[in-house]
Protein backbone atom coordinates (compact mmCIF):
# COMPACT_ATOMS: atom_id res chain seq x y z
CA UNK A 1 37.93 22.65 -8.59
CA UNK A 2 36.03 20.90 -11.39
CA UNK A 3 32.66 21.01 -9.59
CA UNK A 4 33.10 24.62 -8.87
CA UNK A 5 33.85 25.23 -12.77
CA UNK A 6 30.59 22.60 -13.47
CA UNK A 7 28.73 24.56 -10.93
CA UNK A 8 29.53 28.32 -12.81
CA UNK A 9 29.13 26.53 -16.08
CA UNK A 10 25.73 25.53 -15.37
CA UNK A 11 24.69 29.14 -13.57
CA UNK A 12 25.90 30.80 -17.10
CA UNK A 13 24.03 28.46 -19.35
CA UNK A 14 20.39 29.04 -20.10
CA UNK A 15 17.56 27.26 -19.00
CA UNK A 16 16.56 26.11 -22.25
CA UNK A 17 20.04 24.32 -23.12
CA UNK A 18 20.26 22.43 -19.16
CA UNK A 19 19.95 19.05 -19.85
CA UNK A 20 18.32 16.68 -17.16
CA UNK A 21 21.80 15.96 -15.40
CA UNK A 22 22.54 19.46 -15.10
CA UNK A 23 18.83 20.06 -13.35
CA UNK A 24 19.41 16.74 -11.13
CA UNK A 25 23.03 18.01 -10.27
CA UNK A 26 21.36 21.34 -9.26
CA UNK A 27 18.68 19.60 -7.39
CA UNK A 28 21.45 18.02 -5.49
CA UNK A 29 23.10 21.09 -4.74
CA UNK A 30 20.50 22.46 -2.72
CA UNK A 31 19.45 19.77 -1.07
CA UNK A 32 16.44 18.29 -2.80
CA UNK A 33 15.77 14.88 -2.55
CA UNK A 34 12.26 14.58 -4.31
CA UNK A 35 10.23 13.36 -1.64
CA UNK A 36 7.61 15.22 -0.88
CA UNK A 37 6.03 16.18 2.16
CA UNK A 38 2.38 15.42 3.03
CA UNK A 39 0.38 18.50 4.48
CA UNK A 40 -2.39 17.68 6.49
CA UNK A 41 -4.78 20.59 7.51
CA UNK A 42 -6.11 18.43 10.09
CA UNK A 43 -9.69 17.88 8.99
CA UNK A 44 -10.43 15.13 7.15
CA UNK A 45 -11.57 15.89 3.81
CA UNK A 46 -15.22 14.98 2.93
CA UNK A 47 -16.57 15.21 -0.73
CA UNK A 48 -19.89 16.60 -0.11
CA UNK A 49 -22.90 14.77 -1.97
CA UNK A 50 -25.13 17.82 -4.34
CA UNK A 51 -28.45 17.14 -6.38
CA UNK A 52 -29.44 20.04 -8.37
CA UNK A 53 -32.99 21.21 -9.41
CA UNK A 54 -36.39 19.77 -8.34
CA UNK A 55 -35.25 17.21 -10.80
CA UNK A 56 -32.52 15.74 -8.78
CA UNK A 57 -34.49 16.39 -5.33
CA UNK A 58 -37.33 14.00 -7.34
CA UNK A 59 -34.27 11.33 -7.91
CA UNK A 60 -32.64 11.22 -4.12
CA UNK A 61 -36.00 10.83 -2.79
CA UNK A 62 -37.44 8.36 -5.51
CA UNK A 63 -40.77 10.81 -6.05
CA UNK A 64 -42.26 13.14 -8.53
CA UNK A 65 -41.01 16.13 -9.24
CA UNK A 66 -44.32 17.57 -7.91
CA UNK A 67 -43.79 15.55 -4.65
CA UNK A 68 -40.06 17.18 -4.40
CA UNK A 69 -41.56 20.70 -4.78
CA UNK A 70 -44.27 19.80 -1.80
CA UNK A 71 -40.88 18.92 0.55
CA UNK A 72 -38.83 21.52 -0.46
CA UNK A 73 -41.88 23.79 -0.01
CA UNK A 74 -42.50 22.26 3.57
CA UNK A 75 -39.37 23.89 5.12
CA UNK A 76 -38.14 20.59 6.19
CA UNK A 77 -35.18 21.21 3.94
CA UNK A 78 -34.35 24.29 4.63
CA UNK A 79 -30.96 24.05 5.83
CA UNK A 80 -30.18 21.67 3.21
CA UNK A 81 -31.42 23.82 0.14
CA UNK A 82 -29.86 27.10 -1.05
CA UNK A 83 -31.62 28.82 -3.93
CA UNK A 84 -30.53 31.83 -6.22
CA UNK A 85 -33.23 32.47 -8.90
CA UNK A 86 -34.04 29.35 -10.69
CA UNK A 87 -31.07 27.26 -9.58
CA UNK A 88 -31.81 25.39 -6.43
CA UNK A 89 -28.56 23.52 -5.31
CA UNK A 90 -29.07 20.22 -2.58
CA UNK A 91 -26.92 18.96 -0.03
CA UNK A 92 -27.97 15.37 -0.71
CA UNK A 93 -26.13 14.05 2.62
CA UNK A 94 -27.64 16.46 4.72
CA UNK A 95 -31.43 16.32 3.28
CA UNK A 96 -31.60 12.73 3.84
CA UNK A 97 -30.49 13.35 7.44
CA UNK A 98 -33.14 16.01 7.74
CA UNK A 99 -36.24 13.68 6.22
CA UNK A 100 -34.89 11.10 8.71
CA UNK A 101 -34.90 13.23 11.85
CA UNK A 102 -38.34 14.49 11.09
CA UNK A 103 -39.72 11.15 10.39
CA UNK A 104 -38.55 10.04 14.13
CA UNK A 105 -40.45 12.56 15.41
């Protein structure tokens, strides 16, 4: 009988006055442990790799910044490059992969 009065007590007091026991008594109520559950979609999350600018393109490929705008220029880097105005945006991972499967050719 004393729980259910504790229970009613803690329903009619506001939020602002609960003190931690009341949450943790709450918590217990419905069945919270505090564990939480690890959601996996699956896929393994990669952090992709971006340069930015002819700047950066000069920096992952050790070479002017004239030199970067010959390459980017070439269309070898296409796929790697996306480009909205001014701002020209990298995929470093993928445009070192690219230079490498045209050199093998």
């Amino acid at each position: 009988m004393k729980s259910e009065n504790n229970i009613s007590d803690m329903l009619n007091k506001p939020l602002f006055q609960a003190t931690v026991s009341d949450l943790v008594e709450v918590f217990k109520l419905c069945g919270c442990t505090g564990e939480h559950e690890v959601v996996s979609s699956g896929a393994p999350s990669v952090k992709k790799n971006y340069v930015y600018g002819l700047s950066g393109l000069s920096k992952l490929f050790g070479c002017s910044v004239s030199t970067a705008q010959r390459i980017k220029s070439s269309g070898i880097l296409d796929s790697a490059i996306v480009q909205h105005g001014r701002l020209i945006v990298v995929d470093a991972d993928l445009a070192l992969e690219l230079v490498k499967a045209y050199h093998r050719q």
